[in-house]
C-alpha atoms as a PDB file:
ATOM      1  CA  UNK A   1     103.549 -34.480 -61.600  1.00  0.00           C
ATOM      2  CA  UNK A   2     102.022 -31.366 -59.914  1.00  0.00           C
ATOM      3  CA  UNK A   3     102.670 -27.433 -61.640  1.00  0.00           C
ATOM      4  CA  UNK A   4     103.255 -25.163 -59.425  1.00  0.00           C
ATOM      5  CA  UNK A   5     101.418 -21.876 -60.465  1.00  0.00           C
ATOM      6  CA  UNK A   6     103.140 -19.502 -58.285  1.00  0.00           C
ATOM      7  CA  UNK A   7     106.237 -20.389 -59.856  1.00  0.00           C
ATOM      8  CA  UNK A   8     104.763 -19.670 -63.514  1.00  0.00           C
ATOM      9  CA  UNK A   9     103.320 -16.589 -63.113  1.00  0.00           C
ATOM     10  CA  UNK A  10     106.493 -15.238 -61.206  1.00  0.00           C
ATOM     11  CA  UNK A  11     107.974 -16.278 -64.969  1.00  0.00           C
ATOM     12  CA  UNK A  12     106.050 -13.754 -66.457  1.00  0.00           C
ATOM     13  CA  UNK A  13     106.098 -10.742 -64.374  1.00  0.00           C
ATOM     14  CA  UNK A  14     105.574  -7.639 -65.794  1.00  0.00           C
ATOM     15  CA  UNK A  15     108.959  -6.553 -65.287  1.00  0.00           C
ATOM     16  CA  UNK A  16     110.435  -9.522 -67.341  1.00  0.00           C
ATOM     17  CA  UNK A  17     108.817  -7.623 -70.364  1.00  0.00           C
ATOM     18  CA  UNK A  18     107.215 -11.440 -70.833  1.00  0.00           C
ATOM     19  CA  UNK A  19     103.163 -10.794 -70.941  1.00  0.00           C
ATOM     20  CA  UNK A  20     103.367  -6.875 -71.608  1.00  0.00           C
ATOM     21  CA  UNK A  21     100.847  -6.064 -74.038  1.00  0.00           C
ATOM     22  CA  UNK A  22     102.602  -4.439 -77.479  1.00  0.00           C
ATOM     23  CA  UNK A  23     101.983  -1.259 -78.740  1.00  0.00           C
ATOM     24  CA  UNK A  24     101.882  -1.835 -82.349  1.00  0.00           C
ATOM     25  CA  UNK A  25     100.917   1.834 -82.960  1.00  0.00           C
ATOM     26  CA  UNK A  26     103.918   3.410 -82.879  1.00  0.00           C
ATOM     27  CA  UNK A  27     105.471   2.077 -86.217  1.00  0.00           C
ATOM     28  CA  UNK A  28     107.949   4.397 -88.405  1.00  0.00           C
ATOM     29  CA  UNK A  29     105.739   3.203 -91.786  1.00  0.00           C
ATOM     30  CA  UNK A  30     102.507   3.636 -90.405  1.00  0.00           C
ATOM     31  CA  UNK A  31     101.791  -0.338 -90.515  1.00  0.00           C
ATOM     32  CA  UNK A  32     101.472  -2.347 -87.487  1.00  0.00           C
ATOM     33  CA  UNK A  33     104.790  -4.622 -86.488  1.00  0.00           C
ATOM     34  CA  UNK A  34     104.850  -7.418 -88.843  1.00  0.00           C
ATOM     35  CA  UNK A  35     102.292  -6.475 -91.117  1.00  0.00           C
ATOM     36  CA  UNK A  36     102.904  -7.060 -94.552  1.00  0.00           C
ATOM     37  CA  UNK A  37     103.257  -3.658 -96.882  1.00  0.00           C
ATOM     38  CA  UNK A  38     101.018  -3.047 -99.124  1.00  0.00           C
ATOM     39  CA  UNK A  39     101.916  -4.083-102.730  1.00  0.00           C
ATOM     40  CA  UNK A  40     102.899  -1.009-105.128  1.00  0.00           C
ATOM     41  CA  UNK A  41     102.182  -0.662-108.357  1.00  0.00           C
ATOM     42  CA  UNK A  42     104.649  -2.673-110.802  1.00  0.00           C
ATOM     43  CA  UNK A  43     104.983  -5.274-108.108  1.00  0.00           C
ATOM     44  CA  UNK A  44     105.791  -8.671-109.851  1.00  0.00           C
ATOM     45  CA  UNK A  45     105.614 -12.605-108.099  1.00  0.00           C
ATOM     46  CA  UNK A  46     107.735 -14.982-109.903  1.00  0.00           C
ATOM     47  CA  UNK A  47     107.306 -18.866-109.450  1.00  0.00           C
ATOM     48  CA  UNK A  48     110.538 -21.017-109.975  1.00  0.00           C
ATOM     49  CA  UNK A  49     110.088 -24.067-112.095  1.00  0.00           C
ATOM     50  CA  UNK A  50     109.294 -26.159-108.952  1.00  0.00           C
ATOM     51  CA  UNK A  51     106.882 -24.053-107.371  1.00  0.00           C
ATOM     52  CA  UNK A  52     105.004 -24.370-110.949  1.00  0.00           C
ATOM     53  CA  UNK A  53     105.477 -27.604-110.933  1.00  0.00           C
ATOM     54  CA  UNK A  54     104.264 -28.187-107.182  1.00  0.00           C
ATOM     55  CA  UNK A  55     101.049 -25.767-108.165  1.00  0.00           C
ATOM     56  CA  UNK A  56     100.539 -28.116-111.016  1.00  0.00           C
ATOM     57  CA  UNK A  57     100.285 -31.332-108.871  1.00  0.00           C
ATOM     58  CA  UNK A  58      98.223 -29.766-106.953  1.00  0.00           C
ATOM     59  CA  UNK A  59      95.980 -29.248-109.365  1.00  0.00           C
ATOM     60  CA  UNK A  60      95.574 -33.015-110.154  1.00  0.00           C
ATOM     61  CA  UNK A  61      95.288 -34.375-107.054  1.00  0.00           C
ATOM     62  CA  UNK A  62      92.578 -31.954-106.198  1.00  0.00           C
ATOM     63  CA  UNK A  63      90.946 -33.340-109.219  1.00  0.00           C
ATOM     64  CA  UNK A  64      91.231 -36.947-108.256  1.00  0.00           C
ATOM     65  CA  UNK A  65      88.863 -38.721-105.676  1.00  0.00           C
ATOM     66  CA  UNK A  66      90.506 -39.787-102.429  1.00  0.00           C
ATOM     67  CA  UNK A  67      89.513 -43.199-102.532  1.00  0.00           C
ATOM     68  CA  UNK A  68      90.269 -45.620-106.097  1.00  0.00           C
ATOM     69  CA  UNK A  69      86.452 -46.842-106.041  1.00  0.00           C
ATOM     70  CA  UNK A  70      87.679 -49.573-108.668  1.00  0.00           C
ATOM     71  CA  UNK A  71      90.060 -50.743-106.488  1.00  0.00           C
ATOM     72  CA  UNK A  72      87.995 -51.065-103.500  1.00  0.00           C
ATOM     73  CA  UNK A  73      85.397 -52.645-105.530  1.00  0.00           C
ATOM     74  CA  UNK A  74      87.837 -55.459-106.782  1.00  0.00           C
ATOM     75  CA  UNK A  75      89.145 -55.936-103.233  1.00  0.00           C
ATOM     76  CA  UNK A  76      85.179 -55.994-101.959  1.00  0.00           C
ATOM     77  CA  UNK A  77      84.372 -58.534-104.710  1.00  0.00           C
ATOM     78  CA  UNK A  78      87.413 -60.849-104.151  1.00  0.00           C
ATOM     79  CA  UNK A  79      86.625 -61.154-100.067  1.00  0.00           C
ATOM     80  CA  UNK A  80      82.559 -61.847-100.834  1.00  0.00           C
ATOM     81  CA  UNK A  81      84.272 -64.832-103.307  1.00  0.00           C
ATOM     82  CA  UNK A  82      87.203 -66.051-100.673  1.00  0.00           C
ATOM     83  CA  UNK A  83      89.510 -65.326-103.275  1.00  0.00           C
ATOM     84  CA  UNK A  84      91.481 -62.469-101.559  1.00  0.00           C
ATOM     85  CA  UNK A  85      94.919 -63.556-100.161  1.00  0.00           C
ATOM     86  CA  UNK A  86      96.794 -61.926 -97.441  1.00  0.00           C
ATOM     87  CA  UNK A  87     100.936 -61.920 -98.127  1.00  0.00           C
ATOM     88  CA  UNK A  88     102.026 -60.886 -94.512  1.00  0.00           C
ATOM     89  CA  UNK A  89     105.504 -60.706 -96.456  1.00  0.00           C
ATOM     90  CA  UNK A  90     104.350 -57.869 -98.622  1.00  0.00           C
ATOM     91  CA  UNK A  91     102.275 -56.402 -95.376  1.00  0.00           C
ATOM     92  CA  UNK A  92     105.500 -56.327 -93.489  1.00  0.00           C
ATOM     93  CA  UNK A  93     107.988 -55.180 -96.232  1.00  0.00           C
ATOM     94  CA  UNK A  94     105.409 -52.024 -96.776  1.00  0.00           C
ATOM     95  CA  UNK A  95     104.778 -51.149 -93.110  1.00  0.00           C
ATOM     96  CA  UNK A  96     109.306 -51.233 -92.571  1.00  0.00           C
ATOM     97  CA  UNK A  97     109.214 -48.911 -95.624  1.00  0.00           C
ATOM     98  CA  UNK A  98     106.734 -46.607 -94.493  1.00  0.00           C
ATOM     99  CA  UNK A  99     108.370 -46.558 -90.546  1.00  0.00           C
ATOM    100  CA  UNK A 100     111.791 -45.795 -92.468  1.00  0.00           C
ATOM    101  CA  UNK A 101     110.428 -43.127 -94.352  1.00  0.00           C
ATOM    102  CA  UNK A 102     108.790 -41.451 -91.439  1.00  0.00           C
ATOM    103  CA  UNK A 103     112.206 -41.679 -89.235  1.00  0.00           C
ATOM    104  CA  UNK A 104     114.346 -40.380 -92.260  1.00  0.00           C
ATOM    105  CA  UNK A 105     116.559 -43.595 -91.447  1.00  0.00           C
ATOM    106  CA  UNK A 106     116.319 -44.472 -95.117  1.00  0.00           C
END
């Protein structure tokens, strides 16, 4: 497929408004578009019980290592002895569970 440039920047003519730079500068409360204001005195942030809750997880799993080194040392140690079995069941009922959960179709 070939993109036609002439046809994209005739999109974004300065007429259009599209590609105009923004004066920002001209704001009624002295801060640019957008900006956030400036927090006042007596301002107060409030977490709901699940925004604690989320902060709190957080927390933990910062705290834990990303890997289970136990668990890849058992695995390690049961493939150097020929004693690690593959169920292709369990393999296949784990990889349908995580395709459902990423497609919502659960």
């Amino acid at each position: 497929m070939e993109i036609d440039n002439n046809r994209i920047a005739s999109l974004a003519t300065h007429t259009s408004g599209q590609g105009a730079p923004v004066d920002r500068r001209n704001s009624s409360d002295g801060n640019a578009a957008g900006a956030t204001p400036t927090p006042q005195a007596g301002d107060q942030i409030r977490l709901t019980g699940d925004a604690q809750r989320l902060k709190s997880l957080e927390q933990t799993l910062v705290s834990r290592p990303v890997v289970d080194s136990q668990r890849v040392s058992a695995v390690r140690d049961a493939i150097a002895n020929g004693t690690f079995t593959v169920e292709p069941g369990r393999i296949a009922e784990k990889l349908l569970g995580l395709e459902q959960a990423l497609s919502g179709t659960r």
